[in-house]
PDB file of N, CA and C in Angstrom:
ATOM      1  N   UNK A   1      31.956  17.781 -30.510  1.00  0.00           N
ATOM      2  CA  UNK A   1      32.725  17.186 -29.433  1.00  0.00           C
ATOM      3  C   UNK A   1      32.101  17.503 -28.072  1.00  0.00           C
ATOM      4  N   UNK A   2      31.722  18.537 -27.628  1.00  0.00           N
ATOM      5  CA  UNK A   2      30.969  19.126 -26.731  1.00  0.00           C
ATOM      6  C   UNK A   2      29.752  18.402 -26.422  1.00  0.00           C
ATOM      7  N   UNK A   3      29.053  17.911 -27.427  1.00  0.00           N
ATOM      8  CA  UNK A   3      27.926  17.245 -26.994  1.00  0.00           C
ATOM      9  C   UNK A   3      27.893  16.246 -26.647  1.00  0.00           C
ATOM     10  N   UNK A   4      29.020  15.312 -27.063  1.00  0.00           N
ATOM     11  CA  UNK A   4      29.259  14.110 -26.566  1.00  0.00           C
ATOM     12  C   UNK A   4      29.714  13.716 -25.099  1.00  0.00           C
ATOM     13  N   UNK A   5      30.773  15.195 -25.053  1.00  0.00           N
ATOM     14  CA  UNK A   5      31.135  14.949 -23.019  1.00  0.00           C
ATOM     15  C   UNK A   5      29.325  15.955 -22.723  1.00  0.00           C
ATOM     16  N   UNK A   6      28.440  16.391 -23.055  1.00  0.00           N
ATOM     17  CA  UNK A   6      27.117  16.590 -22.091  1.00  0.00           C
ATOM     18  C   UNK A   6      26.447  15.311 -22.172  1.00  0.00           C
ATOM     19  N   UNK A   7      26.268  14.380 -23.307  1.00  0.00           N
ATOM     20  CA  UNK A   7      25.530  12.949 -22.919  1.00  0.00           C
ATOM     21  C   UNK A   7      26.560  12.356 -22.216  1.00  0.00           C
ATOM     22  N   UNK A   8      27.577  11.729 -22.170  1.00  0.00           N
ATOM     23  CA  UNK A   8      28.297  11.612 -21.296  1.00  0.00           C
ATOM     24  C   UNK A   8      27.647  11.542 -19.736  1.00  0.00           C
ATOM     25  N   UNK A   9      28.510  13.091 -19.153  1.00  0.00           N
ATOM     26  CA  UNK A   9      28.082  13.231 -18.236  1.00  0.00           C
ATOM     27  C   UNK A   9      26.631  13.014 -17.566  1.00  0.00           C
ATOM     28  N   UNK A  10      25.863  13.766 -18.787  1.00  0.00           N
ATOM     29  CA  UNK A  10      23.946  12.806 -18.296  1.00  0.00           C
ATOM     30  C   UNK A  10      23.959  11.665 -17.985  1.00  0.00           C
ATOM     31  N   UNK A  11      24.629  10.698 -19.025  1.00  0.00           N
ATOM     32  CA  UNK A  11      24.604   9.749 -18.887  1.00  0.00           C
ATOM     33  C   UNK A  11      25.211   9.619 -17.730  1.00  0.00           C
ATOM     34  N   UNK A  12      26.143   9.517 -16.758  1.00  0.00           N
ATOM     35  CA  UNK A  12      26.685   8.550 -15.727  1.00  0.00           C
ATOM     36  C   UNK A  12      26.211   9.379 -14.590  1.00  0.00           C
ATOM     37  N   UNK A  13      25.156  10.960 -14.936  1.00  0.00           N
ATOM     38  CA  UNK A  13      24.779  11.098 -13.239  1.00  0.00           C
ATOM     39  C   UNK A  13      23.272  10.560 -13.412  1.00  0.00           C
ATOM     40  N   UNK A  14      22.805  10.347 -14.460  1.00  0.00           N
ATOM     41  CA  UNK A  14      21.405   9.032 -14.587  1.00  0.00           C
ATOM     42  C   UNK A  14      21.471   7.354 -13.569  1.00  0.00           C
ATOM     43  N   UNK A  15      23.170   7.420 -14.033  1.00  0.00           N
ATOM     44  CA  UNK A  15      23.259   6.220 -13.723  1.00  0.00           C
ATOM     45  C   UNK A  15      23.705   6.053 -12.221  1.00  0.00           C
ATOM     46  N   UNK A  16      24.255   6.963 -11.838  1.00  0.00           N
ATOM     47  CA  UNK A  16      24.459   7.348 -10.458  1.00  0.00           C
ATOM     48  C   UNK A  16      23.478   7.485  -9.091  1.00  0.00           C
ATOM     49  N   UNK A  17      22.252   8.008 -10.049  1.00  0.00           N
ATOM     50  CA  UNK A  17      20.974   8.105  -9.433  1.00  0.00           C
ATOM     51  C   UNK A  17      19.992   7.288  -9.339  1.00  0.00           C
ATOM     52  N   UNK A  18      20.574   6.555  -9.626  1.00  0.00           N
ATOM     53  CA  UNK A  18      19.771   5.395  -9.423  1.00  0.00           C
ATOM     54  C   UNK A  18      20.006   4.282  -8.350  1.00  0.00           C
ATOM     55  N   UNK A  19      21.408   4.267  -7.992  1.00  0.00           N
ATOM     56  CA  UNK A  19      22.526   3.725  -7.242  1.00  0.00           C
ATOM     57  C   UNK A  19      22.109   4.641  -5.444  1.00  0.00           C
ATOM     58  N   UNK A  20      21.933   5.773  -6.021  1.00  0.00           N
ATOM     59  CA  UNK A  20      21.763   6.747  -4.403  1.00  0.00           C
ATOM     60  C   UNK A  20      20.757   6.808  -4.396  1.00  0.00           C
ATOM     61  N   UNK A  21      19.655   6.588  -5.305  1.00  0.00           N
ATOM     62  CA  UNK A  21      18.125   6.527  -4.986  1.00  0.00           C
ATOM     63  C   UNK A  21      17.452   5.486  -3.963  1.00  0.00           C
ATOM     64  N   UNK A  22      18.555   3.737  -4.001  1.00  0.00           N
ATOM     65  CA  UNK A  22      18.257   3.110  -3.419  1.00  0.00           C
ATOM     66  C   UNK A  22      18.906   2.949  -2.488  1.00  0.00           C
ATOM     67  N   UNK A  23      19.680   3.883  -1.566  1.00  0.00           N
ATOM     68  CA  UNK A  23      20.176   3.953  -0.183  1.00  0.00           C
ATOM     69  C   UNK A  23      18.961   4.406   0.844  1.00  0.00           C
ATOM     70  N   UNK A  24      18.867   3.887   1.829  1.00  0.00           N
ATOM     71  CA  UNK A  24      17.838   4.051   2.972  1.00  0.00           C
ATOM     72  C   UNK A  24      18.190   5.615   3.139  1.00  0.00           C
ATOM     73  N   UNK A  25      17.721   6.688   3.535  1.00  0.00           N
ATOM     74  CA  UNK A  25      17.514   7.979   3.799  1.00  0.00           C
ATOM     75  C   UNK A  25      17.420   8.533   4.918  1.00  0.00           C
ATOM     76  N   UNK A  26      18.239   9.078   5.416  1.00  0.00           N
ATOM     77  CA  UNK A  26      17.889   9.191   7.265  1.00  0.00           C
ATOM     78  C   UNK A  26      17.640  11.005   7.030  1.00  0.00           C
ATOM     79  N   UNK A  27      16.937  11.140   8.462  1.00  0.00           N
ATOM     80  CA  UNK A  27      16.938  12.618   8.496  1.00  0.00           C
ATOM     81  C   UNK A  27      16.661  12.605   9.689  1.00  0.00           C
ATOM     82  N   UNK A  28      16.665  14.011  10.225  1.00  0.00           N
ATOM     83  CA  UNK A  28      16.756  14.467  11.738  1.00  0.00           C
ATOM     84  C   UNK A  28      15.458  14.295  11.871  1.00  0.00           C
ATOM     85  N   UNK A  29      15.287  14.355  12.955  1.00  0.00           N
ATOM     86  CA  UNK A  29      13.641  13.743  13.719  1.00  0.00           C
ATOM     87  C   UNK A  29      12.706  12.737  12.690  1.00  0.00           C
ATOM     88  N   UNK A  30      13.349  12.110  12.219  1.00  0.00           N
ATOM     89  CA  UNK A  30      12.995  10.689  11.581  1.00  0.00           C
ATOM     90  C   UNK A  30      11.594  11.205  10.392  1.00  0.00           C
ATOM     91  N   UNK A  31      11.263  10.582   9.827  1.00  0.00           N
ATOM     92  CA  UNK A  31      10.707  10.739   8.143  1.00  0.00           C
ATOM     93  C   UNK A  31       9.656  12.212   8.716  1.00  0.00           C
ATOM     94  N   UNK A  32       9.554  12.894   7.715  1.00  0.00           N
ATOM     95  CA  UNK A  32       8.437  13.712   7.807  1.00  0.00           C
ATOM     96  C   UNK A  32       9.401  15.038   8.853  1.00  0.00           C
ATOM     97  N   UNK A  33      10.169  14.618   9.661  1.00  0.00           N
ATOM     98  CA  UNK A  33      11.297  15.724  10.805  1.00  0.00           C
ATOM     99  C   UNK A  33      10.236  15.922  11.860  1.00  0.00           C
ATOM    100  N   UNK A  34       9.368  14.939  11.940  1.00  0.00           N
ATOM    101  CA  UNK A  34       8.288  15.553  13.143  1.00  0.00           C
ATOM    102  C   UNK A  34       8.595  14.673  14.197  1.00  0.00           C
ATOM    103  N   UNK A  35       9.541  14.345  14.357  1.00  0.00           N
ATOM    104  CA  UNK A  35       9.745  13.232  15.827  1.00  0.00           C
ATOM    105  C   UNK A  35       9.013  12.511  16.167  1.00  0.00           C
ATOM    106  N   UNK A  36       7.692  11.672  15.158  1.00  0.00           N
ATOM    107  CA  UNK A  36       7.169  10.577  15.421  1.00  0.00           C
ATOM    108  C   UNK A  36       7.878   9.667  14.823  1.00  0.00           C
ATOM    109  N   UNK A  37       7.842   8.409  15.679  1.00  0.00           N
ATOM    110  CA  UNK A  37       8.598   7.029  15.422  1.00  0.00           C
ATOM    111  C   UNK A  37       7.055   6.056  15.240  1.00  0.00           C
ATOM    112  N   UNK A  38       7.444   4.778  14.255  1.00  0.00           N
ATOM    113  CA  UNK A  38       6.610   4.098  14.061  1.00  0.00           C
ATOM    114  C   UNK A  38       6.781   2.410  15.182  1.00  0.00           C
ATOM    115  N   UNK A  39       7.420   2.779  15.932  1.00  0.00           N
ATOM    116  CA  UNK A  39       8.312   1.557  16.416  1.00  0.00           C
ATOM    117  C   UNK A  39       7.041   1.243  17.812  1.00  0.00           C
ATOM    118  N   UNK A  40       6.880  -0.194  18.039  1.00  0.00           N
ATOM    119  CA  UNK A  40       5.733  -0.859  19.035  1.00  0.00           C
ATOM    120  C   UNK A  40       6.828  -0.896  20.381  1.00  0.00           C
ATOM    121  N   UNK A  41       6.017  -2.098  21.042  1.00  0.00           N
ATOM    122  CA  UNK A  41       6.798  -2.559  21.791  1.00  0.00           C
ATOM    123  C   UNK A  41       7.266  -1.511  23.062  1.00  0.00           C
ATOM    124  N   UNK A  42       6.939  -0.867  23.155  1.00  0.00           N
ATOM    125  CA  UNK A  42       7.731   0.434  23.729  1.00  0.00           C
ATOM    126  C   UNK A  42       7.462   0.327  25.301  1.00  0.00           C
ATOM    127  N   UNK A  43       8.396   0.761  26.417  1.00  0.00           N
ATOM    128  CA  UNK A  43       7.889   0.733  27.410  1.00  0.00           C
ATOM    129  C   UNK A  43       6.889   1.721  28.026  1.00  0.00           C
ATOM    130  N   UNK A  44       5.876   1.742  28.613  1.00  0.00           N
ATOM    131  CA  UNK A  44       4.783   2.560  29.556  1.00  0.00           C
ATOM    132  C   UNK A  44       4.988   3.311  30.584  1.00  0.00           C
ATOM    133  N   UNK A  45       6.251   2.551  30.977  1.00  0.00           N
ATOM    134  CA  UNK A  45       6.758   3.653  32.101  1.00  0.00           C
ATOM    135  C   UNK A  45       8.413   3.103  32.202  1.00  0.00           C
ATOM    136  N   UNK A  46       9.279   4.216  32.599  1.00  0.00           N
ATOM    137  CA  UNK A  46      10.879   4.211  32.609  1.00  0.00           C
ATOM    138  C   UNK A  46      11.545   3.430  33.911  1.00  0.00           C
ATOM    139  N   UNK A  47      12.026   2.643  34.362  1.00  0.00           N
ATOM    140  CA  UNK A  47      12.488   2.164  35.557  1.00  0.00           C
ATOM    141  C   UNK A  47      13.211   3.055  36.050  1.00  0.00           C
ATOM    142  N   UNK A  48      13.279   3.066  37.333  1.00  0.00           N
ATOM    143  CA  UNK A  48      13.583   4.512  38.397  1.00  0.00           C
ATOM    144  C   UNK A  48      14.793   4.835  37.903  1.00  0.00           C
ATOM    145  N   UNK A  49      15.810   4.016  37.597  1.00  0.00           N
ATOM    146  CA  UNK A  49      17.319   4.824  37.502  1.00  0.00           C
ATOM    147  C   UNK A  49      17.496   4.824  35.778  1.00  0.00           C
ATOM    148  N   UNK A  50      16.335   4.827  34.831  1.00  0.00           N
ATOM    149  CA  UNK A  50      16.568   4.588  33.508  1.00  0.00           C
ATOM    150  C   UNK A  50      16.596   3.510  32.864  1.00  0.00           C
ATOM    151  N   UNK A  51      16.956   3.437  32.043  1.00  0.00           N
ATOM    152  CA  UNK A  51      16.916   2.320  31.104  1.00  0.00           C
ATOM    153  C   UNK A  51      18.890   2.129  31.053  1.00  0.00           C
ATOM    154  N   UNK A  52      19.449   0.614  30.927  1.00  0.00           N
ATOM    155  CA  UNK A  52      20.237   0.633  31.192  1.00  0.00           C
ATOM    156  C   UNK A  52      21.294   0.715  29.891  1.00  0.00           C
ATOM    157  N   UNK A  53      22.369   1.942  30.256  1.00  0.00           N
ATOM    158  CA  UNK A  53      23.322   2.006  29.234  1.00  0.00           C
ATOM    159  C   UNK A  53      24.299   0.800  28.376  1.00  0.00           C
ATOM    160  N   UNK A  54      23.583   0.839  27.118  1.00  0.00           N
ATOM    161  CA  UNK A  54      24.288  -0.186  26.432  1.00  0.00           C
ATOM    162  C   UNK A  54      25.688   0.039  25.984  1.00  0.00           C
ATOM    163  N   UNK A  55      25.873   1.269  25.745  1.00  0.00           N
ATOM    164  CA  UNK A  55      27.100   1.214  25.107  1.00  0.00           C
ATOM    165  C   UNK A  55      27.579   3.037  25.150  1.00  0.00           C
ATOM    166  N   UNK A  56      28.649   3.546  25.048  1.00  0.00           N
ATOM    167  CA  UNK A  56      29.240   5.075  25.245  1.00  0.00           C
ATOM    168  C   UNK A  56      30.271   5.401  23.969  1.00  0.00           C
ATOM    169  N   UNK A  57      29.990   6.416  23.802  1.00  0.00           N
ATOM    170  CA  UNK A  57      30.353   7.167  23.037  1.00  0.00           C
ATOM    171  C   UNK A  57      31.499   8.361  23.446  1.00  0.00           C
ATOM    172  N   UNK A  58      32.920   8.349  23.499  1.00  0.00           N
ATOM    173  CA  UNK A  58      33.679   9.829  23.673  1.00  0.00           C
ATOM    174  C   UNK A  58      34.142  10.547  22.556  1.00  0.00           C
ATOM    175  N   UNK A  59      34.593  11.645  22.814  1.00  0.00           N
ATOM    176  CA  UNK A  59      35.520  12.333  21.418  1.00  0.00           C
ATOM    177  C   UNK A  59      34.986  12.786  20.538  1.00  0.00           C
ATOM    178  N   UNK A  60      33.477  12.803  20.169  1.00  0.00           N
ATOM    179  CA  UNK A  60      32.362  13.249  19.375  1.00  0.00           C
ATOM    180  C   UNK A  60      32.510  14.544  19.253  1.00  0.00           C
ATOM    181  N   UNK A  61      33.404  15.360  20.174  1.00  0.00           N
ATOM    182  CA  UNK A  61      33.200  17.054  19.642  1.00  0.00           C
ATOM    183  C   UNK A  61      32.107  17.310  20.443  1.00  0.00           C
ATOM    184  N   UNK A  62      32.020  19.351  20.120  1.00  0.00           N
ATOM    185  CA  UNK A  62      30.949  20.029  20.492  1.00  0.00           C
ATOM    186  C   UNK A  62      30.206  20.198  19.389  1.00  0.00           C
ATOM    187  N   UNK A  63      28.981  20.984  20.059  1.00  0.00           N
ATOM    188  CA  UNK A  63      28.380  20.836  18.966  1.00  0.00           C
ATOM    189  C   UNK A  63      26.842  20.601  19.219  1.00  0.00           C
ATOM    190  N   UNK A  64      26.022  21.040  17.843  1.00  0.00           N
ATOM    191  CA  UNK A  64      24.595  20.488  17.967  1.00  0.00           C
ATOM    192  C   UNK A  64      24.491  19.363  17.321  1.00  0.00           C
ATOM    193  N   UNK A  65      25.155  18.644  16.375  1.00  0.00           N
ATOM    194  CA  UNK A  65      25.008  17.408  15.851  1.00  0.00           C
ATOM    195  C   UNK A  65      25.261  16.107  16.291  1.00  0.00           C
ATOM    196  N   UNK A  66      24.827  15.112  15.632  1.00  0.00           N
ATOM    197  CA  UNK A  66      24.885  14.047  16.884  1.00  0.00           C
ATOM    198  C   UNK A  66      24.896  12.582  15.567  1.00  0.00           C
ATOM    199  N   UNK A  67      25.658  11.487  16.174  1.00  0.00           N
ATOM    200  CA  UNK A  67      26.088  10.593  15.033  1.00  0.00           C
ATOM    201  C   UNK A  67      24.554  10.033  14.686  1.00  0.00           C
ATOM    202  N   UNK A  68      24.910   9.360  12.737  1.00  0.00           N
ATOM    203  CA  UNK A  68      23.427   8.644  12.925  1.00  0.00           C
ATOM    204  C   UNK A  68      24.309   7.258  13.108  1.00  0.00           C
ATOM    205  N   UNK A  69      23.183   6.257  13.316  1.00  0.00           N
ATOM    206  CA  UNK A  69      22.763   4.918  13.132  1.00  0.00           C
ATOM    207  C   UNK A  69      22.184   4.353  12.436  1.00  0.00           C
ATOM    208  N   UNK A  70      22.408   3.501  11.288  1.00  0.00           N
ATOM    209  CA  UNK A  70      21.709   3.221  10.388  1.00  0.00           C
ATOM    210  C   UNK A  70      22.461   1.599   9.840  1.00  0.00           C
ATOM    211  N   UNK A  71      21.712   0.509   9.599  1.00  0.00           N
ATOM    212  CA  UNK A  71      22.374  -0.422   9.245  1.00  0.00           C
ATOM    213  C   UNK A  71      23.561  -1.115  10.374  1.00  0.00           C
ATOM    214  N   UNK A  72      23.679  -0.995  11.384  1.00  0.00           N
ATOM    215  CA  UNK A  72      24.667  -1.230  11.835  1.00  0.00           C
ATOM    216  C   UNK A  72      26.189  -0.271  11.888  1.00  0.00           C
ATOM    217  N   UNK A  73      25.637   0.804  11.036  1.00  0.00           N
ATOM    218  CA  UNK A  73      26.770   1.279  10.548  1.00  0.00           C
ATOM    219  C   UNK A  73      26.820   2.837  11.325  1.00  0.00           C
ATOM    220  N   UNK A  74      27.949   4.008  11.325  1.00  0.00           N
ATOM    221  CA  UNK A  74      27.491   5.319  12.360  1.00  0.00           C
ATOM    222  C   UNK A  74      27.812   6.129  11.088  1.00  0.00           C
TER     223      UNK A  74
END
């Protein structure tokens, strides 16, 4: 009886992993954690008062962590 709930369970975290294998993967300072980005386009120099705020964030807490972005989604 025992062996049947261990294939079991193999069985559905096999199948599980396969499901979270193909979710996009984020991590802090982006692939590798070395804070290089692969992204073009970029500006050469910053306009005097910044770049202009698209959108704000309150209520986030203290803290060292910070929301991700991914998909459209936080």
């Amino acid at each position: 009886m025992n062996v049947k709930y261990f294939f079991l369970i193999l069985s559905i975290q096999l199948v599980a992993t396969l499901f979270l294998g193909a979710q996009e993967i984020t991590q802090f300072r982006g692939s590798n954690a070395v804070g290089k980005y692969a992204e073009t386009n970029l500006l050469k120099e910053w306009p005097a008062n910044g770049p202009d705020l698209l959108w704000e964030a309150k209520g986030l807490g203290n803290g060292y962590g910070s929301p991700v972005f991914i998909n459209n989604r936080i």
